[in-house]
C-alpha atoms as a PDB file:
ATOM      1  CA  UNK A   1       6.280 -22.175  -0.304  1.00  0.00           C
ATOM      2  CA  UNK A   2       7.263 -19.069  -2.569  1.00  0.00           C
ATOM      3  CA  UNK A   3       9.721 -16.246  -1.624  1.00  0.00           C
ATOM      4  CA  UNK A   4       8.628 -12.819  -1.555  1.00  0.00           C
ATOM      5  CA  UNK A   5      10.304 -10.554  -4.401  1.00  0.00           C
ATOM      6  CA  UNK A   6      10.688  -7.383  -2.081  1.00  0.00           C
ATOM      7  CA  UNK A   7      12.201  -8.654   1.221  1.00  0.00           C
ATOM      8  CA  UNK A   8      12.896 -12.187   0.243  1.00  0.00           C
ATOM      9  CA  UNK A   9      10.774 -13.954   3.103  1.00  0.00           C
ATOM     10  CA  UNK A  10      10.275 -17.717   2.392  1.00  0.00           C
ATOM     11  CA  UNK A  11       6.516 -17.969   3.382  1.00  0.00           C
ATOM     12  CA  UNK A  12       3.975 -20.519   3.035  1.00  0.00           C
ATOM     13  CA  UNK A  13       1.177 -17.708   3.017  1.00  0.00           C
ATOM     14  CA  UNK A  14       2.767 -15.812   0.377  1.00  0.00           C
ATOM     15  CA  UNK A  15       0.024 -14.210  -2.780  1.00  0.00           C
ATOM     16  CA  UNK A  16       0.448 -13.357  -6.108  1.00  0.00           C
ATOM     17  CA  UNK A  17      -0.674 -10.297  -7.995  1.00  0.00           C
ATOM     18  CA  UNK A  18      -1.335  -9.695 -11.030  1.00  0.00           C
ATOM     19  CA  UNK A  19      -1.011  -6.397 -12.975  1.00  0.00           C
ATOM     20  CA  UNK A  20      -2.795  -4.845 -15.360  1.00  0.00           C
ATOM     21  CA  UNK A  21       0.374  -5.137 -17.962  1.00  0.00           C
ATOM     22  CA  UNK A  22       0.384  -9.305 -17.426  1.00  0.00           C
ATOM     23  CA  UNK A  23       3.076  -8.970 -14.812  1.00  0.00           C
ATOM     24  CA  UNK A  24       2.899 -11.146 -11.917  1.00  0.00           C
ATOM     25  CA  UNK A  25       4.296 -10.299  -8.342  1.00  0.00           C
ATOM     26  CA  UNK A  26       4.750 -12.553  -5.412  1.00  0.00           C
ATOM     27  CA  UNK A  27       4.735 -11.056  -1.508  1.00  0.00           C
ATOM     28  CA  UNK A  28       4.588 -12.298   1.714  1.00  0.00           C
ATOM     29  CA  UNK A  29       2.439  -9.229   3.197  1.00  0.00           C
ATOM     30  CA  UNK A  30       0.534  -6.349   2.023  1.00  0.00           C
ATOM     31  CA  UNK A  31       3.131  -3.897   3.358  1.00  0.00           C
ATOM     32  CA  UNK A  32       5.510  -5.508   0.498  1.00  0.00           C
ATOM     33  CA  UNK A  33       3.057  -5.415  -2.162  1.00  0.00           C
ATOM     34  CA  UNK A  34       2.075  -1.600  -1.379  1.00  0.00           C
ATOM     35  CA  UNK A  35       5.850  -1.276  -1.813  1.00  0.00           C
ATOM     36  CA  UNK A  36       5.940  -2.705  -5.070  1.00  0.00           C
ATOM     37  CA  UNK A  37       2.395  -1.966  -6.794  1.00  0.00           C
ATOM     38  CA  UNK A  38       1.202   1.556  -5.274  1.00  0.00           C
ATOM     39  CA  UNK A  39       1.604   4.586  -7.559  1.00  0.00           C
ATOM     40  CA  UNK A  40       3.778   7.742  -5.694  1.00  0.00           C
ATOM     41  CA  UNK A  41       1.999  11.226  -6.190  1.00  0.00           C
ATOM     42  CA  UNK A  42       3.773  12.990  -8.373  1.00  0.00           C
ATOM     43  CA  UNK A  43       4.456  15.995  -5.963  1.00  0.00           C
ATOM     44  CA  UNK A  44       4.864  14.994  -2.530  1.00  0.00           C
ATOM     45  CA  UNK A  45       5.770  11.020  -3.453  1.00  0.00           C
ATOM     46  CA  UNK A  46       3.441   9.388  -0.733  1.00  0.00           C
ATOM     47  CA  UNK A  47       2.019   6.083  -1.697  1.00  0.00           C
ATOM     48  CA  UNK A  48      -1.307   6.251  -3.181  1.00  0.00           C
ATOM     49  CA  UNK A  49      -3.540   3.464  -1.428  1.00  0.00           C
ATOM     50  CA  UNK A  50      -7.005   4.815  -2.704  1.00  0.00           C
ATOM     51  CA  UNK A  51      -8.063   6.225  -5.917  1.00  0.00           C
ATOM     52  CA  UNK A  52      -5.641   9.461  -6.046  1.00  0.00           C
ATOM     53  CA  UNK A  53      -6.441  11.926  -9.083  1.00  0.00           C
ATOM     54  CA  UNK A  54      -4.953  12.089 -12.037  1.00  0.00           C
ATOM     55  CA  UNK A  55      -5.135  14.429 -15.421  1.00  0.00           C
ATOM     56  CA  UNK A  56      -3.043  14.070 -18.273  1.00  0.00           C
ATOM     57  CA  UNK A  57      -1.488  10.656 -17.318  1.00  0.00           C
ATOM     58  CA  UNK A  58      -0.405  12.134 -14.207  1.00  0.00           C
ATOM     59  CA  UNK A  59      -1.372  10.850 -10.756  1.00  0.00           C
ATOM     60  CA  UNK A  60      -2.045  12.606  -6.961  1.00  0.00           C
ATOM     61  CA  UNK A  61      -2.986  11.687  -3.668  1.00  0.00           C
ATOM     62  CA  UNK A  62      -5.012  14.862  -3.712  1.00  0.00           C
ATOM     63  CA  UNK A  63      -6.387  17.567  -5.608  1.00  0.00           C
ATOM     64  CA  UNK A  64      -4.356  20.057  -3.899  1.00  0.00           C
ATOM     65  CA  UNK A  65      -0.965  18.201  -5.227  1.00  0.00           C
ATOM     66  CA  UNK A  66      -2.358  18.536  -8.348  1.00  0.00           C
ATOM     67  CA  UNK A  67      -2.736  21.642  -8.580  1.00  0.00           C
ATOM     68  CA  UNK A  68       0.310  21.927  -7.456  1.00  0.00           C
ATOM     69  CA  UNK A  69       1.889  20.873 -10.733  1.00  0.00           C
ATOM     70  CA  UNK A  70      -0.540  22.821 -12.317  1.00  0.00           C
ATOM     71  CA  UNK A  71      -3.321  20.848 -13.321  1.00  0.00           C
ATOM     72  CA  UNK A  72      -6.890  22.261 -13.175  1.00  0.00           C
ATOM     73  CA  UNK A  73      -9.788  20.295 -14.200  1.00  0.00           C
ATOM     74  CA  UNK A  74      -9.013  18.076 -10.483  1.00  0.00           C
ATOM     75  CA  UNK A  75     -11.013  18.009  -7.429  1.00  0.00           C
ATOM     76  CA  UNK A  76     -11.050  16.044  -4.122  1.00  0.00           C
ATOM     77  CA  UNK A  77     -14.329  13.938  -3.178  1.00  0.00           C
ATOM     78  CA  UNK A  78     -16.986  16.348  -0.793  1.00  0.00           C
END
């Protein structure tokens, strides 16, 4: 069994992930590794769970948050 790194849950169903960097993550649930893993927007902070926009570096749940903080080359999806 591992231990989950966010709530500490001793699990025998626990998964690892893997970032992009080389890092490696262990959680007991997906609701932990959201917690962990998932981007904020940069505006209104929600947890970005799809593909979000980004410009410059920056990243937003939507296009309207964006332009928000004054980017302008974003759009949503039609």
């Amino acid at each position: 069994m591992a231990t989950c790194e966010v709530c500490g849950n001793d699990y025998d169903k626990t998964f690892e992930v893997i970032a992009r960097d080389g890092g490696r993550h262990v959680f007991d649930s997906f609701e932990c590794a959201v917690d962990t893993v998932a981007p904020r927007c940069e505006v209104c902070e929600v947890r970005i769970l799809g593909h979000g926009v980004e410009q410059e570096g920056a990243i937003y749940c939507c296009a309207n948050c964006a332009r928000k903080a004054g980017a302008t080359e974003v759009r949503d999806n039609a």
